[in-house]
PDB file of N, CA and C in Angstrom:
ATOM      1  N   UNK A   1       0.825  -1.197   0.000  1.00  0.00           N
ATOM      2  CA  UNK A   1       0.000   0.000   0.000  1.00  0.00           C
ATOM      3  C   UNK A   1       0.865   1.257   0.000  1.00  0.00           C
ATOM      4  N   UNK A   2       1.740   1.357   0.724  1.00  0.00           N
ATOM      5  CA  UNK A   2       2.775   2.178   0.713  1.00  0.00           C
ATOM      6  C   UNK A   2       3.431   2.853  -0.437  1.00  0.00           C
ATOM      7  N   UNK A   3       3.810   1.293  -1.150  1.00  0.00           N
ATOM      8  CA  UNK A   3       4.555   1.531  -1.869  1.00  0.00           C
ATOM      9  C   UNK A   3       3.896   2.297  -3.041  1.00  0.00           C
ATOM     10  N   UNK A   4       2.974   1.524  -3.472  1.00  0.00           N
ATOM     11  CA  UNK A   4       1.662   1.640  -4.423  1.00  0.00           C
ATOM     12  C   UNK A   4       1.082   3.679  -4.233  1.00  0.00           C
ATOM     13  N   UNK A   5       1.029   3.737  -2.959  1.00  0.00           N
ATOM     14  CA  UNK A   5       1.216   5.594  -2.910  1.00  0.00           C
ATOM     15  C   UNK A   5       2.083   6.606  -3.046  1.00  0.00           C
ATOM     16  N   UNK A   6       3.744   5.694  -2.727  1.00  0.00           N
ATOM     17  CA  UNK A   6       4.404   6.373  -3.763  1.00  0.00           C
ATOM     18  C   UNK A   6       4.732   6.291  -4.982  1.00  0.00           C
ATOM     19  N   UNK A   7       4.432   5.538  -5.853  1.00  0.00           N
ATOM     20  CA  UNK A   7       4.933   5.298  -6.902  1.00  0.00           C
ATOM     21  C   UNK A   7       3.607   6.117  -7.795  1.00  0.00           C
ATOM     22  N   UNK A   8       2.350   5.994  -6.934  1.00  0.00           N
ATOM     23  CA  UNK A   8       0.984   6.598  -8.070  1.00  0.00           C
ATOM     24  C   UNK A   8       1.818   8.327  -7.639  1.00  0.00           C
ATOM     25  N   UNK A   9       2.444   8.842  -6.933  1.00  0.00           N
ATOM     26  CA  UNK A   9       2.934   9.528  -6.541  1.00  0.00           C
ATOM     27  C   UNK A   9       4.160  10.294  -7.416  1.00  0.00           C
ATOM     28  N   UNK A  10       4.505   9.424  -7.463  1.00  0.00           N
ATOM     29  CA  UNK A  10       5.770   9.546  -8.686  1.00  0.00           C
ATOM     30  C   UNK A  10       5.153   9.818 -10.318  1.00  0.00           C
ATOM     31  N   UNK A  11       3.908   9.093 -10.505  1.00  0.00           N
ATOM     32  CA  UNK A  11       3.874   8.543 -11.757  1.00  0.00           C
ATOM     33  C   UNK A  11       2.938  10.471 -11.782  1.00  0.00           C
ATOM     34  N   UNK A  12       1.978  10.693 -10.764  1.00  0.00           N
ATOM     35  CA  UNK A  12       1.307  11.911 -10.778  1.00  0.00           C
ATOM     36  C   UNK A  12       2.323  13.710 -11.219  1.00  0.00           C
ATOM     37  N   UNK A  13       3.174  13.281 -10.563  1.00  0.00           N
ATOM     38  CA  UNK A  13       4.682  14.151 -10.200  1.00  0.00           C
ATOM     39  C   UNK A  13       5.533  14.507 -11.780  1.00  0.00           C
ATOM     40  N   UNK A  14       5.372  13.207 -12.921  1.00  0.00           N
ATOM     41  CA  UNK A  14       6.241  13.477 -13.701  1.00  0.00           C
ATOM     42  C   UNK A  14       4.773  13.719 -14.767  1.00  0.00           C
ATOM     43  N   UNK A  15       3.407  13.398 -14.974  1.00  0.00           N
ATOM     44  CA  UNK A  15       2.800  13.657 -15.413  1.00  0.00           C
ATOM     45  C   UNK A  15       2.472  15.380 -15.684  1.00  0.00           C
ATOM     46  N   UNK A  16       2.343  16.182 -14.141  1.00  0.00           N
ATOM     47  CA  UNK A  16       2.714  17.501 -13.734  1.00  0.00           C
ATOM     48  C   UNK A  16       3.799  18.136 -14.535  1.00  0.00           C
ATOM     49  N   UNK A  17       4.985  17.905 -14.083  1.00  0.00           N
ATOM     50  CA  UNK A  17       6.163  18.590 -15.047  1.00  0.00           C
ATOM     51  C   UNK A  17       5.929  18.141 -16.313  1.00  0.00           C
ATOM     52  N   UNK A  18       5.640  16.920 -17.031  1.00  0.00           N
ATOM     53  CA  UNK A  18       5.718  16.773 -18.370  1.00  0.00           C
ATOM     54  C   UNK A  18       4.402  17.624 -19.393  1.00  0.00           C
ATOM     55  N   UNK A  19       3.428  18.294 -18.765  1.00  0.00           N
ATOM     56  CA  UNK A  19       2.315  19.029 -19.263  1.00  0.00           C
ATOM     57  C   UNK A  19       2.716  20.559 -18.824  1.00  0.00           C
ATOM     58  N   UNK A  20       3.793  21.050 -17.968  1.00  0.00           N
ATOM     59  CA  UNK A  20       4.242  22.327 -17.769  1.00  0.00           C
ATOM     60  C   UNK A  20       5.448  22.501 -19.156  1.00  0.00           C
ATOM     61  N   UNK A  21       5.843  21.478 -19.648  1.00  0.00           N
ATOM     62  CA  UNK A  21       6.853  21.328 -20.709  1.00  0.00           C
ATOM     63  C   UNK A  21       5.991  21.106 -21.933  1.00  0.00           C
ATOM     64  N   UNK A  22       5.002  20.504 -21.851  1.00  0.00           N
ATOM     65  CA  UNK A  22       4.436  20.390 -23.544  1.00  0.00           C
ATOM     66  C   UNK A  22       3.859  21.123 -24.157  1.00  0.00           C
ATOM     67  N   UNK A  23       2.781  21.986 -23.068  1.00  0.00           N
ATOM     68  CA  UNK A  23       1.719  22.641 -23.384  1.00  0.00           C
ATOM     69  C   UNK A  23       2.390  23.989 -24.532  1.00  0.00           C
ATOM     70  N   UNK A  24       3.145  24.843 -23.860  1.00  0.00           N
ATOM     71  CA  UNK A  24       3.884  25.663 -24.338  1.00  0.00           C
ATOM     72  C   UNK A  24       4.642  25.616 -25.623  1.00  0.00           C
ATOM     73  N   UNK A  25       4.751  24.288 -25.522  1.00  0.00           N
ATOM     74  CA  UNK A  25       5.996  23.412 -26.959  1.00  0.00           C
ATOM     75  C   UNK A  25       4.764  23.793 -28.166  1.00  0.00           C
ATOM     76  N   UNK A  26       3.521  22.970 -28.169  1.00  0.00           N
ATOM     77  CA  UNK A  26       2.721  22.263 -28.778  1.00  0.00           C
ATOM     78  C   UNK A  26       2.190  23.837 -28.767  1.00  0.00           C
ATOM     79  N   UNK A  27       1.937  25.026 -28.249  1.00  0.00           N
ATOM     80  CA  UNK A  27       0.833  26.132 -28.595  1.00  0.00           C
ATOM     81  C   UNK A  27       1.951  27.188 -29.513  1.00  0.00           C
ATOM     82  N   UNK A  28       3.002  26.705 -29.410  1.00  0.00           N
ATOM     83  CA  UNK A  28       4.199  27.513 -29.985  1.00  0.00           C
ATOM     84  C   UNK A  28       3.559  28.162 -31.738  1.00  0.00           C
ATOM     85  N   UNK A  29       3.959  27.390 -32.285  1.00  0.00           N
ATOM     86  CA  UNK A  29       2.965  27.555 -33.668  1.00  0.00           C
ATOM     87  C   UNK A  29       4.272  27.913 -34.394  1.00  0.00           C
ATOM     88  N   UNK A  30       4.386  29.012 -35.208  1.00  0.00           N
ATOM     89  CA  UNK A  30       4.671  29.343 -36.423  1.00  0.00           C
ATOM     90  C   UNK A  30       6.120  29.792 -35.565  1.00  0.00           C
ATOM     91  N   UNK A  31       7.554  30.065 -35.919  1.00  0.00           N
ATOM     92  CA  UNK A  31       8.704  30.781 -35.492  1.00  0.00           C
ATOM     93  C   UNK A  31       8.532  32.049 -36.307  1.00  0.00           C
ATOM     94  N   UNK A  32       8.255  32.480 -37.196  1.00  0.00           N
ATOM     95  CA  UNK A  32       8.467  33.757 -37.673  1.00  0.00           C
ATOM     96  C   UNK A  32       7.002  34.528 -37.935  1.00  0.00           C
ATOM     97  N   UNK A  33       6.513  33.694 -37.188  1.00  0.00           N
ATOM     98  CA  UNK A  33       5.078  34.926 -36.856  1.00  0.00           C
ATOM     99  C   UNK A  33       4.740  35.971 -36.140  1.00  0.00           C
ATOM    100  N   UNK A  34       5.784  35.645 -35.323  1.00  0.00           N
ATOM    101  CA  UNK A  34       6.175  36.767 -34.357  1.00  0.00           C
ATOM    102  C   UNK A  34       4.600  37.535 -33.486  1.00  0.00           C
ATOM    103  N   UNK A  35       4.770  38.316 -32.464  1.00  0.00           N
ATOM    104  CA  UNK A  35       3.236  39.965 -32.101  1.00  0.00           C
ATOM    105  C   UNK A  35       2.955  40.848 -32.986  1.00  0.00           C
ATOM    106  N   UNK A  36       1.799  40.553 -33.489  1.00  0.00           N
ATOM    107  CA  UNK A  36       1.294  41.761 -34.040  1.00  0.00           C
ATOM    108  C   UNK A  36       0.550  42.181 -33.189  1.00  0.00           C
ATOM    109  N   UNK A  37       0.401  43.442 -33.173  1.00  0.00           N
ATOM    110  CA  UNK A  37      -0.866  44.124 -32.105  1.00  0.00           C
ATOM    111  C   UNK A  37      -2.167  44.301 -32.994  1.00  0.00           C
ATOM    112  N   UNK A  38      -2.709  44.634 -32.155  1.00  0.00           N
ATOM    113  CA  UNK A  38      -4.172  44.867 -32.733  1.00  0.00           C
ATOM    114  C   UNK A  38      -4.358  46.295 -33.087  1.00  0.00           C
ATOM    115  N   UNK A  39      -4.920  46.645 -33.990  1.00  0.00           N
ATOM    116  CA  UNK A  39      -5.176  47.875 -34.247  1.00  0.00           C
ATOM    117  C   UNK A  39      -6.300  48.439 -33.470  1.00  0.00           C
ATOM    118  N   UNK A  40      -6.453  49.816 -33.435  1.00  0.00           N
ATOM    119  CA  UNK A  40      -7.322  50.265 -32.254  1.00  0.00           C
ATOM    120  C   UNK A  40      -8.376  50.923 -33.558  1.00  0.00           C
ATOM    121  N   UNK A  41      -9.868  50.482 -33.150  1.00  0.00           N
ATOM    122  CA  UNK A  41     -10.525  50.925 -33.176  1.00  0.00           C
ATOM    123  C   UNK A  41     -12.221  51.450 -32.687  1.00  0.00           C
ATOM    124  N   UNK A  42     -12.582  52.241 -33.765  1.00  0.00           N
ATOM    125  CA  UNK A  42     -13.633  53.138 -33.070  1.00  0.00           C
ATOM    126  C   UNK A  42     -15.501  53.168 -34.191  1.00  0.00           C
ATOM    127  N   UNK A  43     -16.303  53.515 -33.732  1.00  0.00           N
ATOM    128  CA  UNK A  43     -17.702  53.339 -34.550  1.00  0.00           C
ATOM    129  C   UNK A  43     -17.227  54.550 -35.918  1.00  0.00           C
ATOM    130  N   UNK A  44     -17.407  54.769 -36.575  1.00  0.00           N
ATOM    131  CA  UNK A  44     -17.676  55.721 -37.785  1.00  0.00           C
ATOM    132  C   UNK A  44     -18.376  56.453 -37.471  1.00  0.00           C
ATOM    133  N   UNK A  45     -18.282  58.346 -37.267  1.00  0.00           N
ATOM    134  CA  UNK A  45     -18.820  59.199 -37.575  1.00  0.00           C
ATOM    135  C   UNK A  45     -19.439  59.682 -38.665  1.00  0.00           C
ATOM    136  N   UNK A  46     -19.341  59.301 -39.386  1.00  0.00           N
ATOM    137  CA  UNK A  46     -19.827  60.164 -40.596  1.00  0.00           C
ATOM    138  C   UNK A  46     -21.308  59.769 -40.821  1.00  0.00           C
ATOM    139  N   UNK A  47     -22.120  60.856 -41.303  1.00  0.00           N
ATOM    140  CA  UNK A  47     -23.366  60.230 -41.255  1.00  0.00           C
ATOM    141  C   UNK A  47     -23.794  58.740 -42.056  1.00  0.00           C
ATOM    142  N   UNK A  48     -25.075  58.114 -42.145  1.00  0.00           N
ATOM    143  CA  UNK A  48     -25.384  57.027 -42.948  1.00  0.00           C
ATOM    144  C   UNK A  48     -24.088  56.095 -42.919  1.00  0.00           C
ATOM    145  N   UNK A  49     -23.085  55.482 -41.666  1.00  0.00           N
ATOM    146  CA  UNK A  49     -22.204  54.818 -41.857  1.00  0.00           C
ATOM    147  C   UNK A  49     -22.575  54.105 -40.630  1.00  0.00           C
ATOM    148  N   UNK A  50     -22.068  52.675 -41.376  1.00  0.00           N
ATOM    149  CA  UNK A  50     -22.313  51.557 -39.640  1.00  0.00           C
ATOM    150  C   UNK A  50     -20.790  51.510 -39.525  1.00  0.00           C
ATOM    151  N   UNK A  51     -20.329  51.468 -40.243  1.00  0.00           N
ATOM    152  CA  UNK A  51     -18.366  50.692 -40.345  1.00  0.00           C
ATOM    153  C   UNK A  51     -17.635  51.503 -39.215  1.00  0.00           C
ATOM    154  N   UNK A  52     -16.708  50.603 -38.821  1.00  0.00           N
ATOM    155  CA  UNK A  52     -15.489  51.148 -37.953  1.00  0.00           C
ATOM    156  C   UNK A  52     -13.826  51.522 -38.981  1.00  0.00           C
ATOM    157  N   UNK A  53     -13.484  52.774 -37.839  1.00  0.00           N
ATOM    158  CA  UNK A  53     -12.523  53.368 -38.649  1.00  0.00           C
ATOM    159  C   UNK A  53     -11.200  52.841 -37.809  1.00  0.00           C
ATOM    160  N   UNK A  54     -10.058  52.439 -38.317  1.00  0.00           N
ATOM    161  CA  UNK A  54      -8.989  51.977 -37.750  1.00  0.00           C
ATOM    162  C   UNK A  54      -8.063  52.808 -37.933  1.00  0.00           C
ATOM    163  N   UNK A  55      -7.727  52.717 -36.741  1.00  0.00           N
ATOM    164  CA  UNK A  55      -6.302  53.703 -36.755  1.00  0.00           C
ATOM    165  C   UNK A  55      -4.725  52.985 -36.100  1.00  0.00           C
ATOM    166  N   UNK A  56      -4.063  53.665 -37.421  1.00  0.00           N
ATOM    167  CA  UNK A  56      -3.391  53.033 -37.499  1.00  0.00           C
ATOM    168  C   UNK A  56      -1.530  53.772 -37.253  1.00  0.00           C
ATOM    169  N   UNK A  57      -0.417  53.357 -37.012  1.00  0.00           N
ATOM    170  CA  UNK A  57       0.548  54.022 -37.243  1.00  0.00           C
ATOM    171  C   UNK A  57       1.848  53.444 -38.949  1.00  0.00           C
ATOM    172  N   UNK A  58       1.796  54.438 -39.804  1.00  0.00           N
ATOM    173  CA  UNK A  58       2.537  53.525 -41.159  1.00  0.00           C
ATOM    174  C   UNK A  58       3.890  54.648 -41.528  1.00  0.00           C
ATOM    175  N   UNK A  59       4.636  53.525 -41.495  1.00  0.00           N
ATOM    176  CA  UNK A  59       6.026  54.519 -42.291  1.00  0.00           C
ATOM    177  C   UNK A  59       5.708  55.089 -43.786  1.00  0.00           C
ATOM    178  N   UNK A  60       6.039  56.646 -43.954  1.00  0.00           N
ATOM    179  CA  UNK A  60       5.874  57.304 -45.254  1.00  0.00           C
ATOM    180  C   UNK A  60       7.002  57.699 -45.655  1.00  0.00           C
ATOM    181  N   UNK A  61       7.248  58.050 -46.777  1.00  0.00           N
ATOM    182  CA  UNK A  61       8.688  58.265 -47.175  1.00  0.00           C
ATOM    183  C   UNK A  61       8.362  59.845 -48.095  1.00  0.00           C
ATOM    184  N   UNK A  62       9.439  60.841 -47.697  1.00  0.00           N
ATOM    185  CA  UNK A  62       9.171  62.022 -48.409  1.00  0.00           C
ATOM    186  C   UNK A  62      10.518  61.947 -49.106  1.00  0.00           C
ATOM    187  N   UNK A  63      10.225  62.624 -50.336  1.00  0.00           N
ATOM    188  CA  UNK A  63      11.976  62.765 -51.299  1.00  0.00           C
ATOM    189  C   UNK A  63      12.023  64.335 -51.013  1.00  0.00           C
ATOM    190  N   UNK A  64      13.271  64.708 -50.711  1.00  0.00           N
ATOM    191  CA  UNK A  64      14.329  65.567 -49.696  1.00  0.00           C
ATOM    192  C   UNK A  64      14.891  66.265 -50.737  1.00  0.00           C
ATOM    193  N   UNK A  65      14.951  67.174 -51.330  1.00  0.00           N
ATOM    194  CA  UNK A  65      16.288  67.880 -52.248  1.00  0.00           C
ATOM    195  C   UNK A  65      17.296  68.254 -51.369  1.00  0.00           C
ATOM    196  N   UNK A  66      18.527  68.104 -51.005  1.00  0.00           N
ATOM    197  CA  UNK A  66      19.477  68.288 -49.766  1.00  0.00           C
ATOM    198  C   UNK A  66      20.395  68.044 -50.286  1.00  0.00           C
ATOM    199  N   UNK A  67      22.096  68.617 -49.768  1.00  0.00           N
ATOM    200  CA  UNK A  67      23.274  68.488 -49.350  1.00  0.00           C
ATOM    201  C   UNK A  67      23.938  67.600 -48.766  1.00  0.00           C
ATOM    202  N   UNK A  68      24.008  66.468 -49.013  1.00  0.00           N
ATOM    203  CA  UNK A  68      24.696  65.072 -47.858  1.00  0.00           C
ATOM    204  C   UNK A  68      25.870  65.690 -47.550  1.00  0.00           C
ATOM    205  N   UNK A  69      26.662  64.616 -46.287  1.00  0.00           N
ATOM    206  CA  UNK A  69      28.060  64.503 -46.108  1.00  0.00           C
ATOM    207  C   UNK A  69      29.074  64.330 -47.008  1.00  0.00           C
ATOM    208  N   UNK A  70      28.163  63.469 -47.525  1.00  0.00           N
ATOM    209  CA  UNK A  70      28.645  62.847 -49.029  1.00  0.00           C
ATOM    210  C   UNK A  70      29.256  63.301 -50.463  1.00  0.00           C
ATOM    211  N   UNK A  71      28.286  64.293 -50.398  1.00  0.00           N
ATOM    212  CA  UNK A  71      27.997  65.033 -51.706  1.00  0.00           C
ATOM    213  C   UNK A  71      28.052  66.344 -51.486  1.00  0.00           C
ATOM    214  N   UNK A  72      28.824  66.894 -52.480  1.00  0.00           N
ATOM    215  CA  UNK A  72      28.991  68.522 -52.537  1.00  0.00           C
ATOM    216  C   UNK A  72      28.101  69.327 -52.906  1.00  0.00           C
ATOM    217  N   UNK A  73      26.535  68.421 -53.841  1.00  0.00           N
ATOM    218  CA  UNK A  73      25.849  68.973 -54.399  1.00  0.00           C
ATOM    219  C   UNK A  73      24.186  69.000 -54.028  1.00  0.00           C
ATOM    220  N   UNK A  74      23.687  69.238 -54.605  1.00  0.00           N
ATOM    221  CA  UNK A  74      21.657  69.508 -54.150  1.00  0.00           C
ATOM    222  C   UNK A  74      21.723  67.841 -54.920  1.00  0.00           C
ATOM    223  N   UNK A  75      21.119  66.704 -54.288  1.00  0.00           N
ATOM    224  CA  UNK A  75      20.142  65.785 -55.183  1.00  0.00           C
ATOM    225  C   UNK A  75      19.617  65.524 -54.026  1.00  0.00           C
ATOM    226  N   UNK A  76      18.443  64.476 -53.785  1.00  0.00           N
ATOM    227  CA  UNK A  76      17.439  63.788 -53.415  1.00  0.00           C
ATOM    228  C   UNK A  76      17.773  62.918 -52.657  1.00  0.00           C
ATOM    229  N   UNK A  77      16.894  62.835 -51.456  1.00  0.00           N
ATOM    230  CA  UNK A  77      17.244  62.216 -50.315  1.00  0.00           C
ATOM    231  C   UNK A  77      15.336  61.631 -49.830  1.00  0.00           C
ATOM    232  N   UNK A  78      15.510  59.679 -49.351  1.00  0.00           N
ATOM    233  CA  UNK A  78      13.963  59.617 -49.016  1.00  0.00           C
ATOM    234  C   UNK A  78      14.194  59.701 -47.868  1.00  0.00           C
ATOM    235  N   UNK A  79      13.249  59.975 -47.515  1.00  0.00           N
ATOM    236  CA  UNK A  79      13.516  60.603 -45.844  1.00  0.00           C
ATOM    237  C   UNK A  79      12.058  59.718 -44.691  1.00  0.00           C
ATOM    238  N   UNK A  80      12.677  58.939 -44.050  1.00  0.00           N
ATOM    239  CA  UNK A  80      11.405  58.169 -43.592  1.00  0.00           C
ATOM    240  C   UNK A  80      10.564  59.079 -42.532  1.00  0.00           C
ATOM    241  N   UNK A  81       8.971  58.930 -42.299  1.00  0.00           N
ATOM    242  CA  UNK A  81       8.865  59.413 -41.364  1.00  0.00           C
ATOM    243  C   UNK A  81       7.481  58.366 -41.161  1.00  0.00           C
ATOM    244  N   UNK A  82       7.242  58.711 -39.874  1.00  0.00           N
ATOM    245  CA  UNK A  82       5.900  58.039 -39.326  1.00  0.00           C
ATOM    246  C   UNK A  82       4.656  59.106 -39.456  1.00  0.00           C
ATOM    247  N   UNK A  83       3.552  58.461 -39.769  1.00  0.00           N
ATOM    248  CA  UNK A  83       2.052  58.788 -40.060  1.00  0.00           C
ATOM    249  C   UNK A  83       1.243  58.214 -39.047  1.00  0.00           C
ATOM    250  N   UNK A  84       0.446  58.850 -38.392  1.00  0.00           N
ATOM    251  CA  UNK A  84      -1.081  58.551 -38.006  1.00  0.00           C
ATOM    252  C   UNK A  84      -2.175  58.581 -38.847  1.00  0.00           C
ATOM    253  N   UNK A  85      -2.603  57.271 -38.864  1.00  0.00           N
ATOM    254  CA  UNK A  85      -3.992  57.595 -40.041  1.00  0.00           C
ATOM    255  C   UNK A  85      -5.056  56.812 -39.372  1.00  0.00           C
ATOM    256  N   UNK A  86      -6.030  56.916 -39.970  1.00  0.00           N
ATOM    257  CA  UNK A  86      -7.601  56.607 -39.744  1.00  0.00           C
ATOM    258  C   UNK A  86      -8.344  56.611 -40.917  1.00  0.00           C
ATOM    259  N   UNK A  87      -8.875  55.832 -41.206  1.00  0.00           N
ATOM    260  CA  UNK A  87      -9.386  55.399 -42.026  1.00  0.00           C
ATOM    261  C   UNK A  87     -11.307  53.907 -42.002  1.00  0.00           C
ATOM    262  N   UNK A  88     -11.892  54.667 -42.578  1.00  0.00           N
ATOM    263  CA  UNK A  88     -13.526  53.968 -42.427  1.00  0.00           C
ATOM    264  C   UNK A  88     -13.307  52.492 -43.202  1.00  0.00           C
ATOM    265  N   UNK A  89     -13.755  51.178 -43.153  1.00  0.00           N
ATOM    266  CA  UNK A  89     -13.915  50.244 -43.956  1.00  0.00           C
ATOM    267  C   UNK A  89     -14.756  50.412 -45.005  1.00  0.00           C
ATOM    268  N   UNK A  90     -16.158  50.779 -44.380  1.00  0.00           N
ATOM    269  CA  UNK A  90     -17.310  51.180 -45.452  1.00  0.00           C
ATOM    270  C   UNK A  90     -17.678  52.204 -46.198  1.00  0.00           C
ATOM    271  N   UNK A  91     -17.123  53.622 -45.885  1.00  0.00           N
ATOM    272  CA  UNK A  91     -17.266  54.466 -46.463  1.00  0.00           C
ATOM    273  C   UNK A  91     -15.997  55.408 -46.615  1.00  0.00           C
ATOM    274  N   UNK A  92     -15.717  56.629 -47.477  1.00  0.00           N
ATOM    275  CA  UNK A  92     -14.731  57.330 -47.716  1.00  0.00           C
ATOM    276  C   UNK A  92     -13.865  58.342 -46.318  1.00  0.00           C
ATOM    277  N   UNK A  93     -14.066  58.076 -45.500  1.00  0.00           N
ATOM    278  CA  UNK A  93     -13.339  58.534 -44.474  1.00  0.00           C
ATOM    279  C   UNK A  93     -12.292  58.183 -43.967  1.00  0.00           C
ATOM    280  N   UNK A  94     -11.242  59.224 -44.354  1.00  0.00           N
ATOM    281  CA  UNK A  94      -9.622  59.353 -44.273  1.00  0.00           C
ATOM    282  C   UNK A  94      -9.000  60.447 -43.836  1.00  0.00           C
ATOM    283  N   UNK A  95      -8.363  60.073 -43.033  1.00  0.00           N
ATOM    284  CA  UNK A  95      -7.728  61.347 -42.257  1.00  0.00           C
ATOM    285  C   UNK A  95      -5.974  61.089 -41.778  1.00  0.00           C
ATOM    286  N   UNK A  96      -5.463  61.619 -41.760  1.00  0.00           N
ATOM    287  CA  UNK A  96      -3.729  61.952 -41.471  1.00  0.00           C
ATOM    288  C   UNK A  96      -3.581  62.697 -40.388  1.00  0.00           C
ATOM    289  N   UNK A  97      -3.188  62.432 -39.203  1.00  0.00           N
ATOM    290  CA  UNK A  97      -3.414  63.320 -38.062  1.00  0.00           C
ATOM    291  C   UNK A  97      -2.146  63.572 -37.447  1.00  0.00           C
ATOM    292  N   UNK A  98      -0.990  62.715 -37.045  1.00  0.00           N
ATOM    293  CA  UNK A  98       0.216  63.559 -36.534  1.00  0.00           C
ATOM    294  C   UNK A  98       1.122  62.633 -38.005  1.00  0.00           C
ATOM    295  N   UNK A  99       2.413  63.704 -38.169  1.00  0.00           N
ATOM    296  CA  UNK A  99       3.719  63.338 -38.482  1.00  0.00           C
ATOM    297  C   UNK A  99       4.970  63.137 -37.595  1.00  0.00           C
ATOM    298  N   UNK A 100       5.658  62.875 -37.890  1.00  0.00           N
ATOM    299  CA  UNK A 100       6.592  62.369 -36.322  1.00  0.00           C
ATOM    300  C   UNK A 100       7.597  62.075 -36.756  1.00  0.00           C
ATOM    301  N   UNK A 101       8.612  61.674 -36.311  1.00  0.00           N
ATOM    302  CA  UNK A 101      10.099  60.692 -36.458  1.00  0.00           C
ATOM    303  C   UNK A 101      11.043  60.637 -37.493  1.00  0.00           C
ATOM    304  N   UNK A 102      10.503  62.333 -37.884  1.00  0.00           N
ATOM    305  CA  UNK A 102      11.586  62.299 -39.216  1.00  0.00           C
ATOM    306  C   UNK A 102      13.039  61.634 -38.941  1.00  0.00           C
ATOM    307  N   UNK A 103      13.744  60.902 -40.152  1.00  0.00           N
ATOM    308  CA  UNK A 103      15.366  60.423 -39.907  1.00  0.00           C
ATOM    309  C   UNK A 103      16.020  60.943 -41.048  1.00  0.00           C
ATOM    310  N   UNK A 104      16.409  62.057 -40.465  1.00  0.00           N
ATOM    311  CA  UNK A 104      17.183  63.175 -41.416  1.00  0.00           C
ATOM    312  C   UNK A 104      18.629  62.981 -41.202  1.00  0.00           C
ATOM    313  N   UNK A 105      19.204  63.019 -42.114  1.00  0.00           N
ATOM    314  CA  UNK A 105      18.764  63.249 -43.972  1.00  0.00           C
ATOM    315  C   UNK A 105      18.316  62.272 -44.550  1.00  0.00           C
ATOM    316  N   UNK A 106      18.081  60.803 -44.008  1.00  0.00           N
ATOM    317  CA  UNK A 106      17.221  60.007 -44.873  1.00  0.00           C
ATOM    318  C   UNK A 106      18.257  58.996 -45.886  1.00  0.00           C
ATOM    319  N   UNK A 107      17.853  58.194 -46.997  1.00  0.00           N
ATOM    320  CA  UNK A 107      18.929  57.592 -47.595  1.00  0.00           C
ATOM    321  C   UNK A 107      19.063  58.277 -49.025  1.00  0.00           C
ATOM    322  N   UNK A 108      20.206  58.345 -49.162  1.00  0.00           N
ATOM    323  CA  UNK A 108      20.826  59.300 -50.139  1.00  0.00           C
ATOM    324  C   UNK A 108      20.568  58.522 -51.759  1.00  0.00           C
ATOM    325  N   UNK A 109      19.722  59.701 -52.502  1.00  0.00           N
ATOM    326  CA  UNK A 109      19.501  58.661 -53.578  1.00  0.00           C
ATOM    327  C   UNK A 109      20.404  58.803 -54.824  1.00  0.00           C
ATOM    328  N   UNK A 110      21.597  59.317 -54.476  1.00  0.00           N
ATOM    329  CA  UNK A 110      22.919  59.554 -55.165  1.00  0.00           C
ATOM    330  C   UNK A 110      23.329  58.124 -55.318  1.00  0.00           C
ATOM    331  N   UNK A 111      23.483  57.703 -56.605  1.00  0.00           N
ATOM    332  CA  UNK A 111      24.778  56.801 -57.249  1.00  0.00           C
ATOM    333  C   UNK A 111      25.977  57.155 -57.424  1.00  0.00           C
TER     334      UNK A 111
END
């Protein structure tokens, strides 16, 4: 009887650790799927609209006429920056609300 309670004991014990080790293994899924977040959104204002508008944050690129380190002369530079936008599914509502994070001077489009 003893024995029989430790051993259902043992057998309970490695059952425990072996489901703290699998579960995690087995929900793993894809390696390069990596967090995406969720986008935040809100009901649609605009009149006669049911749809939701998502807002979102997207890298934009502006071309720069500028002076590099590089270069002695004026050519063109893309210059990344970040956008806030919003935008309706169902109907034409679009909006651009902050700019941000310019990285100046950007990459030099000199050959």
């Amino acid at each position: 009887m003893k024995r029989t309670k430790k051993l259902l004991a043992l057998v309970l014990a490695l059952m425990m650790a072996f489901s703290c080790m699998a579960m995690p293994a087995m929900a793993h899924g894809d390696g390069d799927e990596g967090i995406m977040p969720l986008a935040a959104v809100r009901p649609c204002t605009e009149p006669n609209c049911s749809g939701t508008v998502t807002f979102r944050t997207v890298t934009r690129y502006l071309d720069w006429e500028t002076t590099c380190d590089k270069c002695s002369y004026r050519h063109m530079h893309r210059v990344p920056y970040l956008a806030d936008i919003e935008y309706c599914d169902s109907c034409s509502y679009r909006a651009e609300l902050n700019f941000y994070g310019y990285d100046f001077p950007g990459v030099c489009m000199h050959k």
